[in-house]
Structure formats: C-alpha cells, structure tokens
Protein backbone atom coordinates (compact mmCIF):
# COMPACT_ATOMS: atom_id res chain seq x y z
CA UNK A 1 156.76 -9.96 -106.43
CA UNK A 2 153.87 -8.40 -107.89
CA UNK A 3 153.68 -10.85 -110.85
CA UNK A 4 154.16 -13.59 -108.06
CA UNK A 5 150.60 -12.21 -106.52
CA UNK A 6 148.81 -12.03 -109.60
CA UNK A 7 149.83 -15.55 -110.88
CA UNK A 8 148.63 -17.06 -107.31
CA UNK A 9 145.16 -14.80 -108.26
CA UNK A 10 144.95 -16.24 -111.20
CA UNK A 11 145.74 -19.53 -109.99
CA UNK A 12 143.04 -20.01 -107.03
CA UNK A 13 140.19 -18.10 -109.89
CA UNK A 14 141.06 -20.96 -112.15
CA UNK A 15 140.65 -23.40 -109.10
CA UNK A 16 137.49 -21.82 -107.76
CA UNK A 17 136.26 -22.02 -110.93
CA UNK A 18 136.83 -25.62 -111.75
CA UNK A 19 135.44 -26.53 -108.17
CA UNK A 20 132.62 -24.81 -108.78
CA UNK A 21 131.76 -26.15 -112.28
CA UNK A 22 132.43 -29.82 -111.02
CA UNK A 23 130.01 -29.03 -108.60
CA UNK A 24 127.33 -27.58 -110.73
CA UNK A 25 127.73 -30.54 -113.43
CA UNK A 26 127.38 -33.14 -110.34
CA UNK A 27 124.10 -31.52 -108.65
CA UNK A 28 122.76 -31.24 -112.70
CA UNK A 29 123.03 -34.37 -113.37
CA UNK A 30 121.42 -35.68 -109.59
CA UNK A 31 118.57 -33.12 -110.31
CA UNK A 32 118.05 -34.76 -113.70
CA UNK A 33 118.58 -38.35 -112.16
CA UNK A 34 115.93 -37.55 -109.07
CA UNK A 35 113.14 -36.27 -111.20
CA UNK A 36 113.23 -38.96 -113.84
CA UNK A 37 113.28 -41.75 -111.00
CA UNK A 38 110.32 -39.19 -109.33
CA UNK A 39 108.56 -39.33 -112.95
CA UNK A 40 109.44 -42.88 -113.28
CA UNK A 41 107.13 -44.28 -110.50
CA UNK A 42 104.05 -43.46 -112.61
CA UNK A 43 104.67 -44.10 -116.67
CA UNK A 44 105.91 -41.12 -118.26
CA UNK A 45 105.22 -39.13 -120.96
CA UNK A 46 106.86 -40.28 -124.13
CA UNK A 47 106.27 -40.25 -128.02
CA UNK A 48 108.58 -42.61 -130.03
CA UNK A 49 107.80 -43.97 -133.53
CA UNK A 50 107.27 -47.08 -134.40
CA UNK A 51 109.42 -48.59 -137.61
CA UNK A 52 105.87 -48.30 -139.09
CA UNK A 53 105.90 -44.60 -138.74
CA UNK A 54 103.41 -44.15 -136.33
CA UNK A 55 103.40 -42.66 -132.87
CA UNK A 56 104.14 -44.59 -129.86
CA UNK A 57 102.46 -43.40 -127.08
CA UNK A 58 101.54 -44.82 -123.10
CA UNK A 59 98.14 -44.40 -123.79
CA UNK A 60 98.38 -47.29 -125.96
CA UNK A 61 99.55 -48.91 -123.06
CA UNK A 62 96.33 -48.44 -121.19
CA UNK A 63 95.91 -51.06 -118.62
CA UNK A 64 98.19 -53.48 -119.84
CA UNK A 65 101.50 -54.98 -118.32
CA UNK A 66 104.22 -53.20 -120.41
CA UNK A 67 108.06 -54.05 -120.35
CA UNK A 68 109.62 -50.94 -121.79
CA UNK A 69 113.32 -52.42 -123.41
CA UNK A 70 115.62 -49.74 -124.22
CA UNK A 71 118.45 -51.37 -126.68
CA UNK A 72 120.84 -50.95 -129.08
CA UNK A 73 120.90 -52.83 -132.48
CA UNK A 74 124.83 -53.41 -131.85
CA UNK A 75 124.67 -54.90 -128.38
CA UNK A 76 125.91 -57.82 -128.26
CA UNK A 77 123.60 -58.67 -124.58
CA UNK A 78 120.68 -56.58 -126.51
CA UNK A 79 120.80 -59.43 -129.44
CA UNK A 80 121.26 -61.99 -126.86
CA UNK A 81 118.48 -61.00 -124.27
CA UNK A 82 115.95 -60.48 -127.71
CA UNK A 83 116.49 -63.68 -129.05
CA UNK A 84 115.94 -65.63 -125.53
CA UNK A 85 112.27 -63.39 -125.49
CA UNK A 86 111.87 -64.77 -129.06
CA UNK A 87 112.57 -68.24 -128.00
CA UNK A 88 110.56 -67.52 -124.94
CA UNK A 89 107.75 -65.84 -126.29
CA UNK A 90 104.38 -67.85 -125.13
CA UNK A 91 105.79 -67.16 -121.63
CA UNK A 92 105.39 -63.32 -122.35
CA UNK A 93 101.39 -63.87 -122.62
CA UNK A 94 99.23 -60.67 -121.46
CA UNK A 95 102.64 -58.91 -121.79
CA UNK A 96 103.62 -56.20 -124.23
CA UNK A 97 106.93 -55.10 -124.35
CA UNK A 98 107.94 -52.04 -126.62
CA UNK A 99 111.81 -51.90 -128.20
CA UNK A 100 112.80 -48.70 -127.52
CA UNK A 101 116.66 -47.22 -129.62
CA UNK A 102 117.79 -43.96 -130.09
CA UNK A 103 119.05 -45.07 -133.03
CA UNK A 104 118.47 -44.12 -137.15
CA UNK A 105 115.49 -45.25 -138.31
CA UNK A 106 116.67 -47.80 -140.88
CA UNK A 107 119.31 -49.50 -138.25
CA UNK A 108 115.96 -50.30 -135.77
CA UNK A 109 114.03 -51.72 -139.20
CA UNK A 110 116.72 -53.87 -139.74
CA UNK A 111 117.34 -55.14 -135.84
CA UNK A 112 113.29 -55.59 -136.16
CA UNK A 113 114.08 -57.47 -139.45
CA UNK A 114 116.75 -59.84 -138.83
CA UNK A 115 114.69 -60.94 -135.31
CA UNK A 116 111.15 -61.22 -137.48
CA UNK A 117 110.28 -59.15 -134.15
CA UNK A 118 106.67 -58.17 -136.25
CA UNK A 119 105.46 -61.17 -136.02
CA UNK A 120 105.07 -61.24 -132.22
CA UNK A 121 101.68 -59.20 -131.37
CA UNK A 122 103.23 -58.60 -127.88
CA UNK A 123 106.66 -56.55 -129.29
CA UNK A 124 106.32 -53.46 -130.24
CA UNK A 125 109.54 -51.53 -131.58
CA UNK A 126 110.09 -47.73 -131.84
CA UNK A 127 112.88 -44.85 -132.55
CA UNK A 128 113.94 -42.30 -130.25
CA UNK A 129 114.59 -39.48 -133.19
CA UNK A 130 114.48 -36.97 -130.68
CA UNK A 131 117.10 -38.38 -128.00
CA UNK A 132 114.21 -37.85 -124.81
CA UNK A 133 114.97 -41.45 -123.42
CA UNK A 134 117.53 -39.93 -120.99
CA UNK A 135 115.96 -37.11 -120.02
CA UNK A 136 112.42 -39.32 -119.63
CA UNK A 137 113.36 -42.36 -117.85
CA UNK A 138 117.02 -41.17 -116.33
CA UNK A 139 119.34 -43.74 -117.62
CA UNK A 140 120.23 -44.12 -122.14
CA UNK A 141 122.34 -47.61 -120.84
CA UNK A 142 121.54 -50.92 -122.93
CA UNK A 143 120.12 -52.43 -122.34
CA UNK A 144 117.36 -51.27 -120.11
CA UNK A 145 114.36 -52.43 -119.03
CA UNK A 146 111.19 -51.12 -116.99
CA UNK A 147 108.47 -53.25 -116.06
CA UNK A 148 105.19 -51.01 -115.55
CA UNK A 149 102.09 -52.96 -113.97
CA UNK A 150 98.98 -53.05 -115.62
CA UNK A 151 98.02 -50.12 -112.85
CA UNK A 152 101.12 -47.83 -114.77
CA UNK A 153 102.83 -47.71 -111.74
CA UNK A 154 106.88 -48.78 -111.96
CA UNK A 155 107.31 -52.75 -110.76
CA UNK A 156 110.77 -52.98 -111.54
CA UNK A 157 113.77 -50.83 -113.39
CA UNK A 158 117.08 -53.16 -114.51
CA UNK A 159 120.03 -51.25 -115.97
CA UNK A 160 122.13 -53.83 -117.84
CA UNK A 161 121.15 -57.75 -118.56
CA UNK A 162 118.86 -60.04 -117.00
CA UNK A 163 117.75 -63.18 -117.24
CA UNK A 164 114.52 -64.01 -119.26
CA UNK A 165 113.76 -66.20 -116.16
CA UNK A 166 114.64 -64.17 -113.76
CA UNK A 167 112.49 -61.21 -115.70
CA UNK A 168 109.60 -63.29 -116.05
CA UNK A 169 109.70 -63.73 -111.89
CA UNK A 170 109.88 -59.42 -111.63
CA UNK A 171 107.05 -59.09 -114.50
CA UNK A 172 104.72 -61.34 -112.66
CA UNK A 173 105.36 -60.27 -109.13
C-alpha cells in the first residue's frame, strides 16, 4: 500500500514536471518569436560576412530597398528562386538583395560561384558563422525573404518560396 502511494507520487511529479517544461519550452519559444517580429518592423541589428571576408552590416544598407534572402546552398527552391533573380535581374534595379546562410564558409563561396552571383552589383552574399539569424529575424526556414523599404521599415516577410513576379509586386508596393 505504501509503495502503491509513493509510485502514484512519483508518478503525478514526473507529470507535473513534463507539463510544466512543455509549457516553459512553448512560452520560450513565443517570447523569442514576438520580439524578433517586434525587432523585425525596423531592420535589425546584424553582422554577417561577406564570402569576401568583410563585415556585412545594415548600415550599408542606408536608404536603399534591401531584400534580405536567407538560403541554403542545398535547397533545391533556394537554387531555383536564385536562378529566376539571375534571369530576372534588370527587373531588380535600385534593389539590393543580400544572400544570407548559416552555412561553412566555403559551401556559400561555392553557391556564390556556381550562380556567378558577383557579378550582379545588386547581390550581396554573406555567412552566418555565428548562427544569430534565428534569434535576429525569428524564423532559420529557407528560404526566407524580408523586403525592408528604403525607409528600413519591414514591407514584407515570406517564409518559404515565392514567385520572382509575385516578389517584384511586394518589393515595389
């Protein structure tokens, strides 16, 4: 009898306990969630590198129209979407868009290779080394896109694929 009361102890701890860490994990991760989208309506703070090395900043950014493109070099609708802004690219005028992966360096040198993505003055691409995309812009799903106004405020955040027409439309609305 005794043993019976300590095992149903024992029992509604373990419970409580998994309740209460479900909980936690699910109000972590909407805190997280609310104040990226809260930091997202103004461009954030970031640093990324660029395959040249150099720091990536929104202060180069300044009053320009800026498509931030968070991919992955092994996606197949990240290879897709880039080559359709390639094939697009005079339509992307006063545009800049900046290729953002998390990552190793030499797998984003070779996406920016095999795409000749340097020779577009308007495409920027950078590392994430340090893994802040997530905690900066709320979402590490490619690919991603947010389309800041020349003003820096957020026009338009798309989680997944989109059409280059379609994302020509939300850039210039």
């Amino acid at each position: 009898m005794k043993n019976k009361k300590i095992l149903k102890g024992v029992l509604i701890t373990l419970v409580l306990l998994i309740v209460a860490y479900v909980a936690y994990s699910t109000v972590r991760a909407y805190t997280v969630k609310a104040a990226a989208e809260k930091k997202l309506s103004a461009l954030p703070a970031f640093v990324f590198r660029g395959t040249d090395g150099q720091a990536v900043t929104p202060a180069q950014y300044a009053g320009e129209t800026l498509v931030i493109y968070y991919f992955n070099s092994g996606c197949d609708h990240c290879e897709l979407m880039t080559k359709e802004i390639i094939s697009r690219h005079e339509a992307f005028q006063g545009v800049k868009l900046l290729m953002v992966s998390e990552e190793k360096a030499a797998d984003i040198a070779a996406f920016a290779d095999r795409y000749k993505l340097a020779a577009y003055d308007f495409i920027r691409v950078a590392g994430d080394a340090d893994k802040k995309f997530y905690a900066t812009f709320g979402t590490a799903m490619v690919p991603s896109m947010f389309i800041y106004g020349k003003d820096g405020r957020l026009k338009e955040k798309i989680a997944g694929e989109v059409s280059i027409d379609k994302l020509l439309v939300m850039i210039r609305s």
